[in-house]
C-alpha atoms as a PDB file:
ATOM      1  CA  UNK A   1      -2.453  29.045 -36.297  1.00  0.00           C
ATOM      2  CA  UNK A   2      -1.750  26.949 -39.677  1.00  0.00           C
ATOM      3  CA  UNK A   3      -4.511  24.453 -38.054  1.00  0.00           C
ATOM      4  CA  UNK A   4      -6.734  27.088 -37.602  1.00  0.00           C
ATOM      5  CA  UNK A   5      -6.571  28.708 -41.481  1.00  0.00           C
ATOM      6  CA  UNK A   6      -7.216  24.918 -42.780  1.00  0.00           C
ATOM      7  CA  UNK A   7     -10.418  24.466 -40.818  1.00  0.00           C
ATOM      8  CA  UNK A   8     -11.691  28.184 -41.505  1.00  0.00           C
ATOM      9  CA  UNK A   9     -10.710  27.646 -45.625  1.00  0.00           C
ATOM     10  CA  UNK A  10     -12.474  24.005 -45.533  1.00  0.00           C
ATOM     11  CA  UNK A  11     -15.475  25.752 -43.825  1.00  0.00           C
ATOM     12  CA  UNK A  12     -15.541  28.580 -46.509  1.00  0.00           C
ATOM     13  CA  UNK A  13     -14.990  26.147 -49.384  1.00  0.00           C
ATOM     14  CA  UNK A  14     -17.962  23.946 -48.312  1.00  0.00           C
ATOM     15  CA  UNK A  15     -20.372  27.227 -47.749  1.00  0.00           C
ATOM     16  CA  UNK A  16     -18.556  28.916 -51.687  1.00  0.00           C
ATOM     17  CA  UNK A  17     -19.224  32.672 -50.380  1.00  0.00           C
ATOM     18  CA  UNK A  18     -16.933  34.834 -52.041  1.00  0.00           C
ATOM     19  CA  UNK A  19     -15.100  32.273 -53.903  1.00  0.00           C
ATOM     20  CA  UNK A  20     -15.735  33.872 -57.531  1.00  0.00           C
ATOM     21  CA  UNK A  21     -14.600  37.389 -55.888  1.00  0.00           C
ATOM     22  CA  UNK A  22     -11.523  35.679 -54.165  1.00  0.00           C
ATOM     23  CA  UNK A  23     -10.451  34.161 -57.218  1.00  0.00           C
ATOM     24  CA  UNK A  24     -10.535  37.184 -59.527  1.00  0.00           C
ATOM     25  CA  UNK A  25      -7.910  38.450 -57.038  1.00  0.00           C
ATOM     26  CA  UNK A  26      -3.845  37.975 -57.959  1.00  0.00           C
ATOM     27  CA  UNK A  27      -2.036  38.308 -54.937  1.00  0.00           C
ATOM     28  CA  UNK A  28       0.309  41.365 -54.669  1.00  0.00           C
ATOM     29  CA  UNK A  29       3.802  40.013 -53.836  1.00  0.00           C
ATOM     30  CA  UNK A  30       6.421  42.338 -52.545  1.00  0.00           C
ATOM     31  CA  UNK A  31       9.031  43.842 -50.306  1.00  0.00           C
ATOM     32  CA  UNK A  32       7.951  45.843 -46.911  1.00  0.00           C
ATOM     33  CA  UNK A  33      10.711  48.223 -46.328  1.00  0.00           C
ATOM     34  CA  UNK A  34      10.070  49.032 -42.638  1.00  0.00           C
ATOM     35  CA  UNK A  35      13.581  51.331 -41.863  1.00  0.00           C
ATOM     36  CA  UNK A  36      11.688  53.559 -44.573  1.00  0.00           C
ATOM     37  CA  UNK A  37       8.322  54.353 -42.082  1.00  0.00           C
ATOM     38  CA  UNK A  38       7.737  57.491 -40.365  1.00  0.00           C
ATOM     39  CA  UNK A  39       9.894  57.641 -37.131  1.00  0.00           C
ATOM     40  CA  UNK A  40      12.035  54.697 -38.521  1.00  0.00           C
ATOM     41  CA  UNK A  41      15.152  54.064 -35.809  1.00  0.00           C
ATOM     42  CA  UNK A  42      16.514  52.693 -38.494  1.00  0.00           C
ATOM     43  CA  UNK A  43      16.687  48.898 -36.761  1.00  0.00           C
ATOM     44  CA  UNK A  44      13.653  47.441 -38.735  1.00  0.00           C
ATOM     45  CA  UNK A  45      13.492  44.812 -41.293  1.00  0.00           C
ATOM     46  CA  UNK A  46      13.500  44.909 -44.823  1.00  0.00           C
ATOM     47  CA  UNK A  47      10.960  41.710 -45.629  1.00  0.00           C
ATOM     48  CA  UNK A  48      10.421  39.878 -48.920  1.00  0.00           C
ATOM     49  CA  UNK A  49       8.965  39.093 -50.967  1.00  0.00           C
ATOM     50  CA  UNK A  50       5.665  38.236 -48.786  1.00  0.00           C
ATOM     51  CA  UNK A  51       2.320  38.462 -49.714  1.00  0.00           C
ATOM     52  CA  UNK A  52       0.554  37.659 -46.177  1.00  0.00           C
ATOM     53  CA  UNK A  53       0.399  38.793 -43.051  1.00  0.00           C
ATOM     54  CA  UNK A  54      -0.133  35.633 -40.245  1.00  0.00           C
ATOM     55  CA  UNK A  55      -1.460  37.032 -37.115  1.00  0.00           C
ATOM     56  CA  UNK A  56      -1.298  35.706 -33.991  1.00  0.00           C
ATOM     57  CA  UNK A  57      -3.549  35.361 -31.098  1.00  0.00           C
ATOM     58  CA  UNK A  58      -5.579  38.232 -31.017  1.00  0.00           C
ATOM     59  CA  UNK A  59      -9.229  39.415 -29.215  1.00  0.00           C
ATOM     60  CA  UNK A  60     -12.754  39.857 -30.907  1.00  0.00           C
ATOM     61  CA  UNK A  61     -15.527  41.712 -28.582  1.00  0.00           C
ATOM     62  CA  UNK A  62     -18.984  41.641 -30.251  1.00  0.00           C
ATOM     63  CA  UNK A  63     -21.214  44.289 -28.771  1.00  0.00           C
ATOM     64  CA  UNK A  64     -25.502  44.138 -29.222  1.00  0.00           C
ATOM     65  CA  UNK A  65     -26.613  47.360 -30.575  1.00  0.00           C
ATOM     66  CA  UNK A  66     -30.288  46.303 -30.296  1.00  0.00           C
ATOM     67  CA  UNK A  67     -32.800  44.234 -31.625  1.00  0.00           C
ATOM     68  CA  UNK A  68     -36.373  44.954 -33.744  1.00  0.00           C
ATOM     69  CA  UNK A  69     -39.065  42.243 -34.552  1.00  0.00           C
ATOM     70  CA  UNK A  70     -39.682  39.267 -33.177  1.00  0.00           C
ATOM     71  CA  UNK A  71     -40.026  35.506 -33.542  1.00  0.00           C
ATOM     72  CA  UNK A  72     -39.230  34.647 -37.392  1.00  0.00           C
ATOM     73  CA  UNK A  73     -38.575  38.324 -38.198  1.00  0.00           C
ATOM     74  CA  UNK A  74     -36.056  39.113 -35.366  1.00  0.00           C
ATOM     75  CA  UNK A  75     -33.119  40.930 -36.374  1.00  0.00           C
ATOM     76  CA  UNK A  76     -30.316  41.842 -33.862  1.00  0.00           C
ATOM     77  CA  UNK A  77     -27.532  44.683 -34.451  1.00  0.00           C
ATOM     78  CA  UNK A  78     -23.827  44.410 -33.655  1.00  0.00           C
ATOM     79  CA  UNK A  79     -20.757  46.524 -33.412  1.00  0.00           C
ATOM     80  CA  UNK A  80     -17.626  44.387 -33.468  1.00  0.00           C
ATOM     81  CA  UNK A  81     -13.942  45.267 -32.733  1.00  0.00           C
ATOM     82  CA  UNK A  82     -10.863  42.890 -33.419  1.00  0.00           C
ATOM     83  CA  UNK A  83      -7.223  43.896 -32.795  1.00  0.00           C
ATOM     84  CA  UNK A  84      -3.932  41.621 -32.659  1.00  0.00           C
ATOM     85  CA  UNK A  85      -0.796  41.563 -33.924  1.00  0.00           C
ATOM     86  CA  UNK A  86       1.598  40.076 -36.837  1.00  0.00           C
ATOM     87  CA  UNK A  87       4.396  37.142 -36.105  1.00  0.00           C
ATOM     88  CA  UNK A  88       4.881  36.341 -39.645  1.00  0.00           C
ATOM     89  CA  UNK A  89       5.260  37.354 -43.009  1.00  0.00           C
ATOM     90  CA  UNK A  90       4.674  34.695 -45.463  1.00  0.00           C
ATOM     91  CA  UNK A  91       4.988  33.970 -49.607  1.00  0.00           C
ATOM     92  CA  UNK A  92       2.789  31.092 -50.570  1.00  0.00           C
ATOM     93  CA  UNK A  93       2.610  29.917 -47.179  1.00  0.00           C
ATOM     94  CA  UNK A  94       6.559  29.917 -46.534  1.00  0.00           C
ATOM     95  CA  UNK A  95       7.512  32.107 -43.857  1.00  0.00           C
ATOM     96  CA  UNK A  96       9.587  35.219 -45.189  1.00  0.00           C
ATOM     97  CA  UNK A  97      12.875  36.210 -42.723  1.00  0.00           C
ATOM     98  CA  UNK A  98      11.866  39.330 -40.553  1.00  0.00           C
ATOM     99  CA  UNK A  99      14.449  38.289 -37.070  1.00  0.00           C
ATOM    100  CA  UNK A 100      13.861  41.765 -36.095  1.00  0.00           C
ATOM    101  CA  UNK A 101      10.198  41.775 -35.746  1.00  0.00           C
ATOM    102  CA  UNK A 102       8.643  42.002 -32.379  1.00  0.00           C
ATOM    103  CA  UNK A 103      11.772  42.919 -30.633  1.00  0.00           C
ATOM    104  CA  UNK A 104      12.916  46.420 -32.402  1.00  0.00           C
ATOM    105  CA  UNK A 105       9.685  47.333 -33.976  1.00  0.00           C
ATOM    106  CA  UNK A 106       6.035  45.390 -34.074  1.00  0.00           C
ATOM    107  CA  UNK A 107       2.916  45.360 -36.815  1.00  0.00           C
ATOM    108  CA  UNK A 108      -0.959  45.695 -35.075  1.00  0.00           C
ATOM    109  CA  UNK A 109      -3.696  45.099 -36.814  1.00  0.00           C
ATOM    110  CA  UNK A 110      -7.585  46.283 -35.735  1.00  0.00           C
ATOM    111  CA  UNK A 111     -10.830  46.381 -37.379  1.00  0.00           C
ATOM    112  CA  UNK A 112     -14.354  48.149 -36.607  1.00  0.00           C
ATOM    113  CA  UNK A 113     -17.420  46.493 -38.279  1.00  0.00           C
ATOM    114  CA  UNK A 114     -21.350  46.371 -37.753  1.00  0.00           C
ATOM    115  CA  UNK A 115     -23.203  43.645 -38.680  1.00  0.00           C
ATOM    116  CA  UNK A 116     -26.712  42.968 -38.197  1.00  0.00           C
ATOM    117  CA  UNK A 117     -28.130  39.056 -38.073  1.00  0.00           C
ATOM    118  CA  UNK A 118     -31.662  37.723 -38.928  1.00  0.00           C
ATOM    119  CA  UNK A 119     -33.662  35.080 -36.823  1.00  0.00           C
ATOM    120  CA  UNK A 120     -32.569  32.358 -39.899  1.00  0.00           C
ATOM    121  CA  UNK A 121     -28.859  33.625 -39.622  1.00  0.00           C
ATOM    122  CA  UNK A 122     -28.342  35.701 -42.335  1.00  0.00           C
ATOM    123  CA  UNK A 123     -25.766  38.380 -41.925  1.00  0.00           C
ATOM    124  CA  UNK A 124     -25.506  41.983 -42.828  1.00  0.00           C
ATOM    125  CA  UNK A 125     -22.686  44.003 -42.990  1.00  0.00           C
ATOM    126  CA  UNK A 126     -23.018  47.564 -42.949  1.00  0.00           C
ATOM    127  CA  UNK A 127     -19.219  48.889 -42.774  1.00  0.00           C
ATOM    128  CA  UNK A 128     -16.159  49.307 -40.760  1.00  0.00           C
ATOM    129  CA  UNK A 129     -12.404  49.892 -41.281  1.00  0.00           C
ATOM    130  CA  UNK A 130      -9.448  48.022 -40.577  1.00  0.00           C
ATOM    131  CA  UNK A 131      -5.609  49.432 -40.384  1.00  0.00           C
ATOM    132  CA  UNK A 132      -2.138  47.611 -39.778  1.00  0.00           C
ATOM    133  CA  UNK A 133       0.153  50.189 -37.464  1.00  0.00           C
ATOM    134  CA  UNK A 134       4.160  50.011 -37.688  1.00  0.00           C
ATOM    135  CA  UNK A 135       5.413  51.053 -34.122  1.00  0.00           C
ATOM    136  CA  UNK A 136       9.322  51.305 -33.709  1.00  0.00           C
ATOM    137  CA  UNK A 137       8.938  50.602 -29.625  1.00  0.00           C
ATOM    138  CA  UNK A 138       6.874  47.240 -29.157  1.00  0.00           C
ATOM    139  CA  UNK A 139       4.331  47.848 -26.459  1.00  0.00           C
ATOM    140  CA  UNK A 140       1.236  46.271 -26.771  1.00  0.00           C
ATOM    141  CA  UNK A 141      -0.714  45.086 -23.931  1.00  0.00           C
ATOM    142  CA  UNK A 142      -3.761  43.406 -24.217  1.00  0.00           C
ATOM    143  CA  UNK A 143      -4.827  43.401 -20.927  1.00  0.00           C
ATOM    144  CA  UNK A 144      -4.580  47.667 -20.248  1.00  0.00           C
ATOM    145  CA  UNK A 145      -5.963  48.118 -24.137  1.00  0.00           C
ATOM    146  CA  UNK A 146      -3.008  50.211 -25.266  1.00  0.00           C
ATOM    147  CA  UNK A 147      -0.306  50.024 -27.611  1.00  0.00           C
ATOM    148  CA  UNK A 148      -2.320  48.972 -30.374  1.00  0.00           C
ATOM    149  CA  UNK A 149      -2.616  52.103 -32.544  1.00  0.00           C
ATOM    150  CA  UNK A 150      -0.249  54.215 -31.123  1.00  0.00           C
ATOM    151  CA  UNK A 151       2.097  53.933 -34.218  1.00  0.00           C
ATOM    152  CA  UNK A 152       2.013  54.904 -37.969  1.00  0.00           C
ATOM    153  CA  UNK A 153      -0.426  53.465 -39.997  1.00  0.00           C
ATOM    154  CA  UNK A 154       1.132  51.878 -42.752  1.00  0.00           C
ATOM    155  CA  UNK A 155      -2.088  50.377 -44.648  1.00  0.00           C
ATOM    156  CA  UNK A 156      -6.082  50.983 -44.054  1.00  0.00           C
ATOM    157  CA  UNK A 157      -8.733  50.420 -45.809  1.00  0.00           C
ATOM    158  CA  UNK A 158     -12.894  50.723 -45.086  1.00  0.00           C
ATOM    159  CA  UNK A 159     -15.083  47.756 -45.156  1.00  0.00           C
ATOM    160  CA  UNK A 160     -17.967  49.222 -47.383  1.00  0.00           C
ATOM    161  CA  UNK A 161     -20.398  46.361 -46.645  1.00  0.00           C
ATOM    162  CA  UNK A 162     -21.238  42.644 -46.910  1.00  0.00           C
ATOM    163  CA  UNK A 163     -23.357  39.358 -46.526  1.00  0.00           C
ATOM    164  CA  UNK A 164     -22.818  36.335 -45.086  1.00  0.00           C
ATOM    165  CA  UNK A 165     -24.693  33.057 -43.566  1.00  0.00           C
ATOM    166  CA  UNK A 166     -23.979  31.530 -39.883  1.00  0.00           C
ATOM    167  CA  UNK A 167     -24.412  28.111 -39.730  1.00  0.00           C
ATOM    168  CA  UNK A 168     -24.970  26.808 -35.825  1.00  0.00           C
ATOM    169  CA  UNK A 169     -23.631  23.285 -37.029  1.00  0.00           C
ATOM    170  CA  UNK A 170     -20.242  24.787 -37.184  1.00  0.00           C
ATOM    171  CA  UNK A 171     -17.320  26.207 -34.646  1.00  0.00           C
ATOM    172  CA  UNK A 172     -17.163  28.778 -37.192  1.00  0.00           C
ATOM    173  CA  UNK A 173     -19.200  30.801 -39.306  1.00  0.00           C
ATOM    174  CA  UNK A 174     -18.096  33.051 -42.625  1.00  0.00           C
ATOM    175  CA  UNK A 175     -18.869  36.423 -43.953  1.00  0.00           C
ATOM    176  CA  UNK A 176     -17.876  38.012 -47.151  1.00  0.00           C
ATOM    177  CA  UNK A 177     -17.001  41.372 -46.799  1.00  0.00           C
ATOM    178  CA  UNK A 178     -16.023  44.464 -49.295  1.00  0.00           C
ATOM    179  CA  UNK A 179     -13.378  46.658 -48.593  1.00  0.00           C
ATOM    180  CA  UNK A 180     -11.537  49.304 -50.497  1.00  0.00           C
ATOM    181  CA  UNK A 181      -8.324  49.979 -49.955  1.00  0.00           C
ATOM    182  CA  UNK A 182      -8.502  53.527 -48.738  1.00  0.00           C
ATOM    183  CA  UNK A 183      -3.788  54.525 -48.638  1.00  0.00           C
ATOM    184  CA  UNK A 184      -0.711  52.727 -47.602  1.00  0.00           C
ATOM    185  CA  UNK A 185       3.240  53.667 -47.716  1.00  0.00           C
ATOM    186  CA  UNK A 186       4.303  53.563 -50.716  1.00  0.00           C
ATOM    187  CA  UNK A 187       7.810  54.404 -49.212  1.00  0.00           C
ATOM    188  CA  UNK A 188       7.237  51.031 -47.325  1.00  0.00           C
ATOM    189  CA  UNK A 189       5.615  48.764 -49.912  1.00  0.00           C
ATOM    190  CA  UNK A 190       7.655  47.681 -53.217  1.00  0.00           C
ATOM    191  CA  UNK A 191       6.426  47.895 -56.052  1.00  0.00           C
ATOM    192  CA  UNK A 192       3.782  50.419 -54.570  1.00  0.00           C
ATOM    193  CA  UNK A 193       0.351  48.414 -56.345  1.00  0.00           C
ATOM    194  CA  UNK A 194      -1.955  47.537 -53.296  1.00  0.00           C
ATOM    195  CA  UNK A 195      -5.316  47.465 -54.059  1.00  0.00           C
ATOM    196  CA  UNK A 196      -7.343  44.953 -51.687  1.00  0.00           C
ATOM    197  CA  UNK A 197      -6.815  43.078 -48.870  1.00  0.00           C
ATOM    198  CA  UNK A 198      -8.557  39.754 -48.376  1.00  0.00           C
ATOM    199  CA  UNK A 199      -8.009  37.714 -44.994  1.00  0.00           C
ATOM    200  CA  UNK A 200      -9.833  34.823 -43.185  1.00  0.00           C
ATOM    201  CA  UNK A 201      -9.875  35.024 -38.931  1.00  0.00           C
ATOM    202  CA  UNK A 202     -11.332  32.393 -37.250  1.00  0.00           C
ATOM    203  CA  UNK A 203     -12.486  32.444 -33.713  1.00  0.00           C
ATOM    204  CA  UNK A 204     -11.748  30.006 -30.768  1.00  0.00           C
ATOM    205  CA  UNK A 205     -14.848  29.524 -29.211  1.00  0.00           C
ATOM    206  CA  UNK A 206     -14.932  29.156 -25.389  1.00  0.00           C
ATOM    207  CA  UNK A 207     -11.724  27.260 -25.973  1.00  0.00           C
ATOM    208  CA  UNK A 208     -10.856  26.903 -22.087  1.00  0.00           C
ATOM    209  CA  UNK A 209      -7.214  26.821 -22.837  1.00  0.00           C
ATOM    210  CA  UNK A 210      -7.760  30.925 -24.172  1.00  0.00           C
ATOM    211  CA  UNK A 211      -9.462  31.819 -20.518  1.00  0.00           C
ATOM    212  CA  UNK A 212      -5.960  32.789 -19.141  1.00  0.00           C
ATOM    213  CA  UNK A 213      -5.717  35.361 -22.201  1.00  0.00           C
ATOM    214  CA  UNK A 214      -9.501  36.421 -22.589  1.00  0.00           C
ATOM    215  CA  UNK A 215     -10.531  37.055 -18.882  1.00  0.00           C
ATOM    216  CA  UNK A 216      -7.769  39.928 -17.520  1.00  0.00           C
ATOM    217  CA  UNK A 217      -9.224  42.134 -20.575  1.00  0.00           C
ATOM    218  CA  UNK A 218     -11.869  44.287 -19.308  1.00  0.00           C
ATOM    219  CA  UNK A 219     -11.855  46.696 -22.950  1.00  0.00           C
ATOM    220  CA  UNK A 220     -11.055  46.674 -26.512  1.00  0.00           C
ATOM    221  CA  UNK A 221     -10.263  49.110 -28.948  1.00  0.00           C
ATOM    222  CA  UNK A 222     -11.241  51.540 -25.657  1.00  0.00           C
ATOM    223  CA  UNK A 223     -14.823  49.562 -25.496  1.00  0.00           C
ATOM    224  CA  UNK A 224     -15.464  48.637 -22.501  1.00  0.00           C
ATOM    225  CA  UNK A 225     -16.496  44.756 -22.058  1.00  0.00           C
ATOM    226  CA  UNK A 226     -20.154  45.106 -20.363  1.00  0.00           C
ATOM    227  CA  UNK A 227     -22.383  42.007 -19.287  1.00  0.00           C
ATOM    228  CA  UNK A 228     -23.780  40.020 -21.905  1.00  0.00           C
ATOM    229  CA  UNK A 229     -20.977  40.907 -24.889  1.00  0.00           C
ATOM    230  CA  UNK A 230     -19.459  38.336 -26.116  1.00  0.00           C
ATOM    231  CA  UNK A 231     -15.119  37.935 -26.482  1.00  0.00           C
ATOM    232  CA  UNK A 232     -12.975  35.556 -28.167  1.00  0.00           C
ATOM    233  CA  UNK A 233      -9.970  34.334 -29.124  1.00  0.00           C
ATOM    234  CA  UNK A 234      -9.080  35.068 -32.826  1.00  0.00           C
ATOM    235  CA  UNK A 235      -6.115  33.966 -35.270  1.00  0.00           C
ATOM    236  CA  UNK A 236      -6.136  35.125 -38.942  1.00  0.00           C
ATOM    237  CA  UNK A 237      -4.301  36.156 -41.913  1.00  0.00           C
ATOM    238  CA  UNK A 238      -4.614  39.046 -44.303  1.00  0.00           C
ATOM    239  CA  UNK A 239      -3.129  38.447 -47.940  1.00  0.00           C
ATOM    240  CA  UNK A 240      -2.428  41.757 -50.172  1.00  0.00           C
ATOM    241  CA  UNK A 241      -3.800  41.452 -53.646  1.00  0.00           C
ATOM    242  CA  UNK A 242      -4.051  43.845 -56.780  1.00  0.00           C
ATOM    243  CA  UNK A 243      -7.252  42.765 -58.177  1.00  0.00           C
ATOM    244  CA  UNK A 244      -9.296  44.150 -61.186  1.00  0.00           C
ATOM    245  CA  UNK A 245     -12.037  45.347 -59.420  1.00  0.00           C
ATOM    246  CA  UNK A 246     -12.767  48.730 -57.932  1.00  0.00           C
ATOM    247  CA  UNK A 247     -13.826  46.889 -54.691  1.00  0.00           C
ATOM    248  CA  UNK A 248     -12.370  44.060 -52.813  1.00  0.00           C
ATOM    249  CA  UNK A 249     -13.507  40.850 -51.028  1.00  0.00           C
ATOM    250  CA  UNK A 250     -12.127  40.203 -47.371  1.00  0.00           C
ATOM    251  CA  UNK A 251     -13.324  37.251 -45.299  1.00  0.00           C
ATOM    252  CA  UNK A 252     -14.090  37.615 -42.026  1.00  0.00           C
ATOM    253  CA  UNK A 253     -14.605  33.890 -40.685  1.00  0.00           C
ATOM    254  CA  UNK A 254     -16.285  33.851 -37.237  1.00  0.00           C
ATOM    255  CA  UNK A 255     -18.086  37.069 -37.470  1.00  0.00           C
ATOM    256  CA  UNK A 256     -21.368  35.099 -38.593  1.00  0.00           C
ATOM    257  CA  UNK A 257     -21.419  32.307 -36.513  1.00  0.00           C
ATOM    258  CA  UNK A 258     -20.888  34.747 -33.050  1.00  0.00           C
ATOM    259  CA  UNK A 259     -23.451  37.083 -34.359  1.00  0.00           C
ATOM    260  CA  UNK A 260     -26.022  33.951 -34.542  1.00  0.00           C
ATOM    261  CA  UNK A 261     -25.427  33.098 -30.885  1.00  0.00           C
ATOM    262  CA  UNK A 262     -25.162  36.114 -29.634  1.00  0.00           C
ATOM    263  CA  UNK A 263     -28.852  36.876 -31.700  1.00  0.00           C
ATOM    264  CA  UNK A 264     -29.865  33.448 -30.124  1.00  0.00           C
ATOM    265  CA  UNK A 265     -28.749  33.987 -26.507  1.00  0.00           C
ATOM    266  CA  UNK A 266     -30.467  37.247 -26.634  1.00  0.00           C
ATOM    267  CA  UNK A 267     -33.664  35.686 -28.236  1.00  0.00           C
ATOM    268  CA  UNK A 268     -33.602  32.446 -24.796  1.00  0.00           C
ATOM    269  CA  UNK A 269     -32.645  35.296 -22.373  1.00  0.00           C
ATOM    270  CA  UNK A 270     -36.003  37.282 -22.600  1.00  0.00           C
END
């Protein structure tokens, strides 16, 4: 996972999209107090202080909502759904102590988005929503799409729009997307001053180590996987920050770069 965040930051360091909102970001550090969610059993962790969530292997399906144009001026639609789930809380990168996490009680996380992507690459981001779920009896199941949001949601937030650039030459592509913080526990969260979320997911591309993982899931987020979407392996992180701004940035790495070849094995397959 850690190899994975130092390829996706390189990758958004070279390409400098978002930087100047990422920076005028300070990070929100703080205590989760988990025994104080809705339906607590009372056998959760109190974690801190963390200021990032590390996710581990989760699933992105990408889903062509249609194309208009052609040739130079093609542009192809997308509806996109990630979920996954958290194995860490960290504090400038050092993992915070949560031993009861994933065994008494697990953290989901899922995201909606549309994007749309011109013939040159660049992306469009039209909205979407994300959420992180506390549920105090661990039951997710990739494979029979349940379990993810079955539980309280702790945190959400809508993704209010967003640009970004996919660049074939890469495993990876980046997109800078607003959110907005839209509620979160404030019984959880200490001190209770959440205002953004930024994270970076990459995507394993046809990694043939993830086909054990990827090909027993037949839906996500209750979309059904239909011939010619595309699904992959995702990792990713999402840090908690109290920025100025009325709006926040979240990166999305990946989203770009499977929106370009999904637009360009569209564009060869007609």
């Amino acid at each position: 996972m850690r190899r994975m965040r130092v390829v996706a930051v390189a990758l958004l360091a070279v390409s400098a999209m978002g930087m100047q909102t990422a920076q005028a970001a300070s990070n929100w550090a703080g205590t989760a107090d988990y025994t104080q969610a809705p339906g607590s059993s009372g056998d959760e962790d109190v974690v801190g202080p963390f200021d990032t969530y590390d996710a581990g292997s989760g699933v992105v399906l990408l889903k062509s909502t249609g194309t208009t144009g052609s040739g130079s001026s093609l542009v192809s639609s997308f509806n996109g759904f990630y979920q996954s789930f958290i194995t860490n809380h960290e504090l400038a990168g050092t993992i915070a102590a949560a031993p009861n996490l994933n065994s008494t009680y697990e953290l989901t996380a899922v995201a909606s988005f549309a994007e749309s992507v011109t013939a040159a690459g660049a992306i469009s981001v039209t909205g979407g929503s994300f959420a992180i779920y506390l549920d105090t009896s661990p039951n997710r199941n990739f494979n029979t799409d349940t379990g993810f949001t079955d539980g309280d949601a702790i945190l959400t937030g809508n993704i209010i729009g967003g640009t970004g650039v996919a660049n074939s030459g890469f495993s990876f592509g980046a997109t800078d997307i607003t959110i907005a913080i839209t509620s979160f526990n404030a019984a959880v969260y200490q001190p209770p001053t959440i205002t953004s979320g930024g994270g970076i997911f990459t995507l394993r591309m046809n990694d043939p180590l993830d086909a054990s993982f990827l090909n027993p899931i037949t839906s996500v987020m209750g979309n059904s996987v239909a011939s010619g979407d595309l699904k992959y392996a995702a990792d990713g992180y999402i840090a908690l920050a109290v920025p100025e701004a009325k709006t926040y940035a979240m990166m999305l790495a990946g989203l770009a770069l499977v929106g370009f070849m999904a637009r360009r094995n569209a564009h060869l397959s007609v």
